[in-house]
Protein backbone atom coordinates (compact mmCIF):
# COMPACT_ATOMS: atom_id res chain seq x y z
CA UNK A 1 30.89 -9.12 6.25
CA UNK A 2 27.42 -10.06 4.67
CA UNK A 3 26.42 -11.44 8.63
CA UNK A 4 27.17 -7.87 10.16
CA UNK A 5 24.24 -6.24 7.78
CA UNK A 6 21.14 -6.05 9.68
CA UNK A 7 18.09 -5.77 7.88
CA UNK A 8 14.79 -4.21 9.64
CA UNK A 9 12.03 -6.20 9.50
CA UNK A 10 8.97 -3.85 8.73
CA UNK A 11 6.29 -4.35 11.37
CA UNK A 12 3.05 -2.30 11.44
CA UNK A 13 2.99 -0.26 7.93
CA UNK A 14 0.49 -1.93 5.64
CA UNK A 15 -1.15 -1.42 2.09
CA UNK A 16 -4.88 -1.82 1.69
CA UNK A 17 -7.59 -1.11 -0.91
CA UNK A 18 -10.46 0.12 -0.27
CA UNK A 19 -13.78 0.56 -2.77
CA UNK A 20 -15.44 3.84 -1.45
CA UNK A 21 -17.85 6.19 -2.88
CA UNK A 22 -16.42 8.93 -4.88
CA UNK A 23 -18.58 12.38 -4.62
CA UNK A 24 -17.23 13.99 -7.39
CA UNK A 25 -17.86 11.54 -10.26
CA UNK A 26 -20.93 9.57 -8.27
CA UNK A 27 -19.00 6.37 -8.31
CA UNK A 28 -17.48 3.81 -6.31
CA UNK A 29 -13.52 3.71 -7.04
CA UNK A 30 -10.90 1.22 -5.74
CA UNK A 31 -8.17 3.54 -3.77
CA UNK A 32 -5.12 2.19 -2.25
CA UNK A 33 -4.03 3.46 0.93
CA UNK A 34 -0.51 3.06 3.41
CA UNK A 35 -1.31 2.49 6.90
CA UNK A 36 0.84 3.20 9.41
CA UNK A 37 -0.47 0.89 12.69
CA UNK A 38 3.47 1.87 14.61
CA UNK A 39 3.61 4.32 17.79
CA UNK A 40 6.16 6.14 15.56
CA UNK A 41 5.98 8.54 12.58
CA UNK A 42 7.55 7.04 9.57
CA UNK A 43 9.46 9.45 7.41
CA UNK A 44 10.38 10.13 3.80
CA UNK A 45 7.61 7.74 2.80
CA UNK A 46 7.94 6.78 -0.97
CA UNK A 47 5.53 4.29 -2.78
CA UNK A 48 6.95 2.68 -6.11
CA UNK A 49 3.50 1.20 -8.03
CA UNK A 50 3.16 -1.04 -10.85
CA UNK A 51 0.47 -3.44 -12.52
CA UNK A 52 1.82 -6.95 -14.33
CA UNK A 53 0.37 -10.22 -15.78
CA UNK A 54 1.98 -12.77 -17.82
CA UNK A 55 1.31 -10.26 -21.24
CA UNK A 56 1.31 -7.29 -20.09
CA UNK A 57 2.56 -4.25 -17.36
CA UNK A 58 1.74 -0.72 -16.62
CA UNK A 59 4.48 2.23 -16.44
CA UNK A 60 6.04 2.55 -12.62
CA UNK A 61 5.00 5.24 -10.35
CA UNK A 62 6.29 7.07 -7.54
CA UNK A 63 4.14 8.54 -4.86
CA UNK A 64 6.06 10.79 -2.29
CA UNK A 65 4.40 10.19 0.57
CA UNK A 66 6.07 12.32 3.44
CA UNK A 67 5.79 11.77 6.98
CA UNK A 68 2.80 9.40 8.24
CA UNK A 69 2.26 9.77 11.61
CA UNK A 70 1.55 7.21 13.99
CA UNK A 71 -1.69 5.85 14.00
CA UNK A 72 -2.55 7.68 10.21
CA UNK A 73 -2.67 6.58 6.62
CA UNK A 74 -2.66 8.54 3.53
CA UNK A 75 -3.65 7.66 0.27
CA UNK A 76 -1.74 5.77 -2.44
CA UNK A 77 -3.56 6.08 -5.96
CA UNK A 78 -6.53 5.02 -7.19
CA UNK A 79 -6.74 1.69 -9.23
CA UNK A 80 -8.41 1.89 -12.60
CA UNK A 81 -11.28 -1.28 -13.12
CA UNK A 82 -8.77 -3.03 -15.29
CA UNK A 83 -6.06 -3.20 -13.03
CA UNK A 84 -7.95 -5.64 -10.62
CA UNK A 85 -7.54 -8.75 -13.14
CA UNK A 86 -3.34 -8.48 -12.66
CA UNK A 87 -0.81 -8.39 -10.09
CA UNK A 88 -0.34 -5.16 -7.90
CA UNK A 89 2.95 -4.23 -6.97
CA UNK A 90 3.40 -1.58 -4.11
CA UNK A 91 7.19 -1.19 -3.08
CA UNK A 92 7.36 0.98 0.20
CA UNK A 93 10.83 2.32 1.16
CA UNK A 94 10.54 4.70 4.56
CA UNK A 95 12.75 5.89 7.56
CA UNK A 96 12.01 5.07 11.35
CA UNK A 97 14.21 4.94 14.29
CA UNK A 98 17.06 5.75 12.60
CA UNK A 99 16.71 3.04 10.10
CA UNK A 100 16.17 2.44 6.31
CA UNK A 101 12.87 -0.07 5.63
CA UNK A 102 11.56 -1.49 2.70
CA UNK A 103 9.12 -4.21 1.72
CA UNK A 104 6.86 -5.36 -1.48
CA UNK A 105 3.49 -5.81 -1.02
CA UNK A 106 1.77 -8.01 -3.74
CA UNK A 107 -2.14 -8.08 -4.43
CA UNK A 108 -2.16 -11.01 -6.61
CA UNK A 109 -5.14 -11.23 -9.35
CA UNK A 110 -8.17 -11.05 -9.05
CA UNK A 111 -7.70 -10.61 -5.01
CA UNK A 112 -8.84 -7.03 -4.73
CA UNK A 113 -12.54 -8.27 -4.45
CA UNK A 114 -15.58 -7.48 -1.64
CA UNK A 115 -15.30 -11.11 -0.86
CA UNK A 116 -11.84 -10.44 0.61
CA UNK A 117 -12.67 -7.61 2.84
CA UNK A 118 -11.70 -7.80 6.43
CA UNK A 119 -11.49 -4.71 9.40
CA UNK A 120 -8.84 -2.36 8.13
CA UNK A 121 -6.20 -1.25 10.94
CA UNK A 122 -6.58 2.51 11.92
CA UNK A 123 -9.24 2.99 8.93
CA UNK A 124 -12.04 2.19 10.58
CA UNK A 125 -13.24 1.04 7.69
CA UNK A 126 -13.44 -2.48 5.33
CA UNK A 127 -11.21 -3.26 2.61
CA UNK A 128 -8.36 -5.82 0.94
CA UNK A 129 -5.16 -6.24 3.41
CA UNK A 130 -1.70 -6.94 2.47
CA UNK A 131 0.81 -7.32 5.09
């Protein structure tokens, strides 16, 4: 029974963070951003966030994301100074071709630094990859 469940493996969707220059407050802020790299919209995007160490966590929160076209990305949240020095949870549950996907991607501490940026897919811009 367990053998006849197939399980999508998610190819192409990512989660990055990027530091960019916010206009409104003069600042540079950490924002985290889905990517979808697939030929295919993904629909009823929905982005389950949360911060943890070994003392200490941050509430859960849900981002609706929609429909991300192919190619696109849309914007997560933005992630507070603090939130850099623990483990960053996003859990991204979506539908394409028919299917239910999910994955967890993990920025462990510390990891969402300038020394880790690399070519973001789609962006066109630099910033931390998880895959």
């Amino acid at each position: 029974m367990k053998e006849d469940i197939e399980i999508p493996v998610v190819e192409g969707v990512y989660v990055a963070v990027v530091h960019e220059w916010n206009e409104e407050f003069l600042a540079k802020d950490w924002n985290s951003y889905i990517i979808n790299d697939r030929d295919v919209a993904i629909e009823m995007v929905l982005v389950v966030t949360k911060g943890y160490d070994e003392d200490r966590k941050t509430s859960l929160l849900r981002h609706g994301i929609g429909t991300l076209e192919p190619k696109s990305f849309a914007k997560i949240e933005m992630l507070q100074e603090e939130l850099l020095g623990m483990n960053n949870e996003f859990a991204v549950t979506f539908f394409a071709d028919s299917k239910l996907y999910e994955k967890k991607y993990v920025f462990r501490k510390h990891t969402i630094n300038e020394n880790a940026f690399r070519e973001l897919p789609v962006m066109n811009t630099r910033g931390v990859l998880v895959q």
